[in-house]
N, C-alpha and C. Protein backbone atom coordinates (compact mmCIF):
# COMPACT_ATOMS: atom_id res chain seq x y z
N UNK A 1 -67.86 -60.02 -27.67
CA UNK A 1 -66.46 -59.97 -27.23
C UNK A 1 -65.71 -58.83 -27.91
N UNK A 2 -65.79 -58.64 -29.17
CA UNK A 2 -65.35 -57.62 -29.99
C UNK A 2 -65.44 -56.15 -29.50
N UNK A 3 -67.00 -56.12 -29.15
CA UNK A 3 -67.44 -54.92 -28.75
C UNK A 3 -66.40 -54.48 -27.54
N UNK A 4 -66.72 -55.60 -26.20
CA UNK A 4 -65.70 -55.07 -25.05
C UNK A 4 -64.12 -54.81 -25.76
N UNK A 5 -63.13 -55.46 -26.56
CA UNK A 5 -62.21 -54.99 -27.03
C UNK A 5 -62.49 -53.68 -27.30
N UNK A 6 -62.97 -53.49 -28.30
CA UNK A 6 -63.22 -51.77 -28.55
C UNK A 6 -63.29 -51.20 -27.63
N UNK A 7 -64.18 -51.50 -26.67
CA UNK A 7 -64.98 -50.45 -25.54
C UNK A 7 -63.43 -49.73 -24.80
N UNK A 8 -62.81 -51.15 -24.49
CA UNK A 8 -61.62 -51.29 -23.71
C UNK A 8 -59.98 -50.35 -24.22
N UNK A 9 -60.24 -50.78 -25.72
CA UNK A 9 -59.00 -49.69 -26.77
C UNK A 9 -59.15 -48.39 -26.63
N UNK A 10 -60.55 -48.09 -27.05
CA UNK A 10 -61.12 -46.68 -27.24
C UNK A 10 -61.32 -46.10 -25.78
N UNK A 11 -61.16 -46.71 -25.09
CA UNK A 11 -60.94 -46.37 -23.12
C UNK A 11 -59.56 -46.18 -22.53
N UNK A 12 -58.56 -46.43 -23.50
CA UNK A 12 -56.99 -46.57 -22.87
C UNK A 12 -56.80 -45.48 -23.39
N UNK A 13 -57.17 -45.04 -24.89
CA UNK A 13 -56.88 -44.27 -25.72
C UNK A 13 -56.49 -42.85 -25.22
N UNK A 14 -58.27 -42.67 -24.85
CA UNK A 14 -58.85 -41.34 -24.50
C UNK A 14 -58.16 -41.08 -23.08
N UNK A 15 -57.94 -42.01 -22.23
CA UNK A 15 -57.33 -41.79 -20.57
C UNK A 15 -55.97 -41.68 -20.98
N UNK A 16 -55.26 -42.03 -22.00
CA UNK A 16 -53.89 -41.43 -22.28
C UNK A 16 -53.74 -40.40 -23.02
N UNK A 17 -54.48 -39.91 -23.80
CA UNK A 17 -54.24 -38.31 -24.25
C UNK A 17 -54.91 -37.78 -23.37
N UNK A 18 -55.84 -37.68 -22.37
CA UNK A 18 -55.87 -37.22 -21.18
C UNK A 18 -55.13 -36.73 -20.49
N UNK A 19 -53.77 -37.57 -19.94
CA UNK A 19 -52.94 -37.52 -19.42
C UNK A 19 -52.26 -36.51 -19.34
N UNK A 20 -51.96 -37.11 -21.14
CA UNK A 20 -50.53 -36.44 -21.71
C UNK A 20 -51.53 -34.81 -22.03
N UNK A 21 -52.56 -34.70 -21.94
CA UNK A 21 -52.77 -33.10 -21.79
C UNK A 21 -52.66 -32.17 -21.00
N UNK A 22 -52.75 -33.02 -19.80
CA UNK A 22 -52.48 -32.35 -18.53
C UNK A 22 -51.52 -31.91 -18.55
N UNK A 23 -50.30 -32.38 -19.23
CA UNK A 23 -48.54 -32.22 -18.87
C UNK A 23 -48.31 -30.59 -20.30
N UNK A 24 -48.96 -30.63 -20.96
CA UNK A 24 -48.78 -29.41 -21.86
C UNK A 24 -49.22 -27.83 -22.02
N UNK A 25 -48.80 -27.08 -22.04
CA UNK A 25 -49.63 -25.89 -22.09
C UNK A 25 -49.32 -25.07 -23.30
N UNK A 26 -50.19 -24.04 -22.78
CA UNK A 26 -50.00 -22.80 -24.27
C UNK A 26 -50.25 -23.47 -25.94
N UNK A 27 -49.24 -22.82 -26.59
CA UNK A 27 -49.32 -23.26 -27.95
C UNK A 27 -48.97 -24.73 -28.14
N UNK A 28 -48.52 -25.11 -27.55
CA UNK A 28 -48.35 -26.76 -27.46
C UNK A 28 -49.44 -27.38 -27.49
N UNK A 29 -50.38 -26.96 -26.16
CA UNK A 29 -51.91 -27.54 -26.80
C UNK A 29 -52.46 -27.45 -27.67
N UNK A 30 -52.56 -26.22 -28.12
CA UNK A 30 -53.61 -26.29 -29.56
C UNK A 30 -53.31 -27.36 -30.57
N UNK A 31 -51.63 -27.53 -30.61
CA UNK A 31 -51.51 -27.84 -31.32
C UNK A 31 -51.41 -29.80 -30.91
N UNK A 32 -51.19 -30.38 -30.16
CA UNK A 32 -52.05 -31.52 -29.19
C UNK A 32 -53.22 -31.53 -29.27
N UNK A 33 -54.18 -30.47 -29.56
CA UNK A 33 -55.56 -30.98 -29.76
C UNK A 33 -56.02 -31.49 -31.13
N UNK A 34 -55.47 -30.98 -31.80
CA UNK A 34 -55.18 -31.00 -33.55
C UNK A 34 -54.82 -32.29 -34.07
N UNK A 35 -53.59 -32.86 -33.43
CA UNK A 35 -53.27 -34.14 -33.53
C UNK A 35 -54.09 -35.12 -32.84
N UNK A 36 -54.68 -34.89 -31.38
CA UNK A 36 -55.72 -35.96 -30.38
C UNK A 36 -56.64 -35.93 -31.94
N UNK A 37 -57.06 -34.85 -32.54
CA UNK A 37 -58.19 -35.18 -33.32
C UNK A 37 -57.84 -35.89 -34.39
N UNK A 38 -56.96 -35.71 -35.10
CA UNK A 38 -56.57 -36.57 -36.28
C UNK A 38 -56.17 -38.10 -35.43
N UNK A 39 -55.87 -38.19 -34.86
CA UNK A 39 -55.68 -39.39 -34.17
C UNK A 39 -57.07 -40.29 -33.90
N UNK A 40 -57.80 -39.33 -33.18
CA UNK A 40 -59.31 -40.07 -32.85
C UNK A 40 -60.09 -40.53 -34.24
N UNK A 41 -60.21 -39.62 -35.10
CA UNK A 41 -60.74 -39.78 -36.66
C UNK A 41 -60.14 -40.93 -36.74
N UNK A 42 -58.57 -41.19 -37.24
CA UNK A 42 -57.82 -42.79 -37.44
C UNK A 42 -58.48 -43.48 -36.31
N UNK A 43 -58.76 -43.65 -35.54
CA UNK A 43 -58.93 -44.70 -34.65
C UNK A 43 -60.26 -44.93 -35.07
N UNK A 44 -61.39 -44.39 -34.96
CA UNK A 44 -62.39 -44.52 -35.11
C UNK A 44 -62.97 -45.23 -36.42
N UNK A 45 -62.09 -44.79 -37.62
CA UNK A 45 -61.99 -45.28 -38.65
C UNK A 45 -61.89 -46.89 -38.91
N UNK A 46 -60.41 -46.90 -37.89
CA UNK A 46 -59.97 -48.18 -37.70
C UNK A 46 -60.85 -48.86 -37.35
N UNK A 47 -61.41 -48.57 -36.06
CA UNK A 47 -62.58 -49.69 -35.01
C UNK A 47 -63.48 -49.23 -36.14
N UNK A 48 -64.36 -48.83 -36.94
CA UNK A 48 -65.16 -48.59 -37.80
C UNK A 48 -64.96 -49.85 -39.09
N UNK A 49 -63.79 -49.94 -39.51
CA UNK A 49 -63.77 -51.21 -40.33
C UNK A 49 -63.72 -52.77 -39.99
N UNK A 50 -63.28 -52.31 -38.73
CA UNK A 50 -63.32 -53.77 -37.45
C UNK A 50 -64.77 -54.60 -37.99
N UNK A 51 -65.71 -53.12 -37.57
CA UNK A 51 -67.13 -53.72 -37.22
C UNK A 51 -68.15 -52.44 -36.49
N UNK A 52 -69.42 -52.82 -36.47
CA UNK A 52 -70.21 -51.33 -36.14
C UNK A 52 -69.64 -51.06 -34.97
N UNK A 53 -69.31 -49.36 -34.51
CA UNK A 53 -69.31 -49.46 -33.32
C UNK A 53 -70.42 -49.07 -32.53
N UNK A 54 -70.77 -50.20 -31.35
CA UNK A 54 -71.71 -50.56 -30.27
C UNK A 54 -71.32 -49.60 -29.10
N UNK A 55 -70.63 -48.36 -28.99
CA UNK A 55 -70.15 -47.96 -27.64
C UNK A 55 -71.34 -46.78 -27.66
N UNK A 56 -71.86 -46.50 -26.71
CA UNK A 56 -72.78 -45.48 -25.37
C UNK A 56 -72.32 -44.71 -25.19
């Protein structure tokens, strides 16, 4: 059950900085990619102390 939570967090996550990348350009992105990454590291971290992550 845990696992699908994760699967499901780490799936909203990524389809919303998705999004919100589409809507930015130029130097704005780089600097949006910089943060998506420090963001993903925390998250991963997070679901990482949860429990192993099981995602494919």
């Amino acid at each position: 059950m845990a696992k699908i939570v994760k699967f499901v967090y780490v799936t909203i996550i990524f389809l919303y900085m998705f999004h919100v990348s589409t809507n930015i350009e130029g130097d704005e992105l780089h600097t949006f990619f910089i943060l998506r990454a420090r963001l993903m590291a925390c998250t991963y971290e997070t679901l990482s102390q949860m429990g192993p992550l099981e995602i494919q």
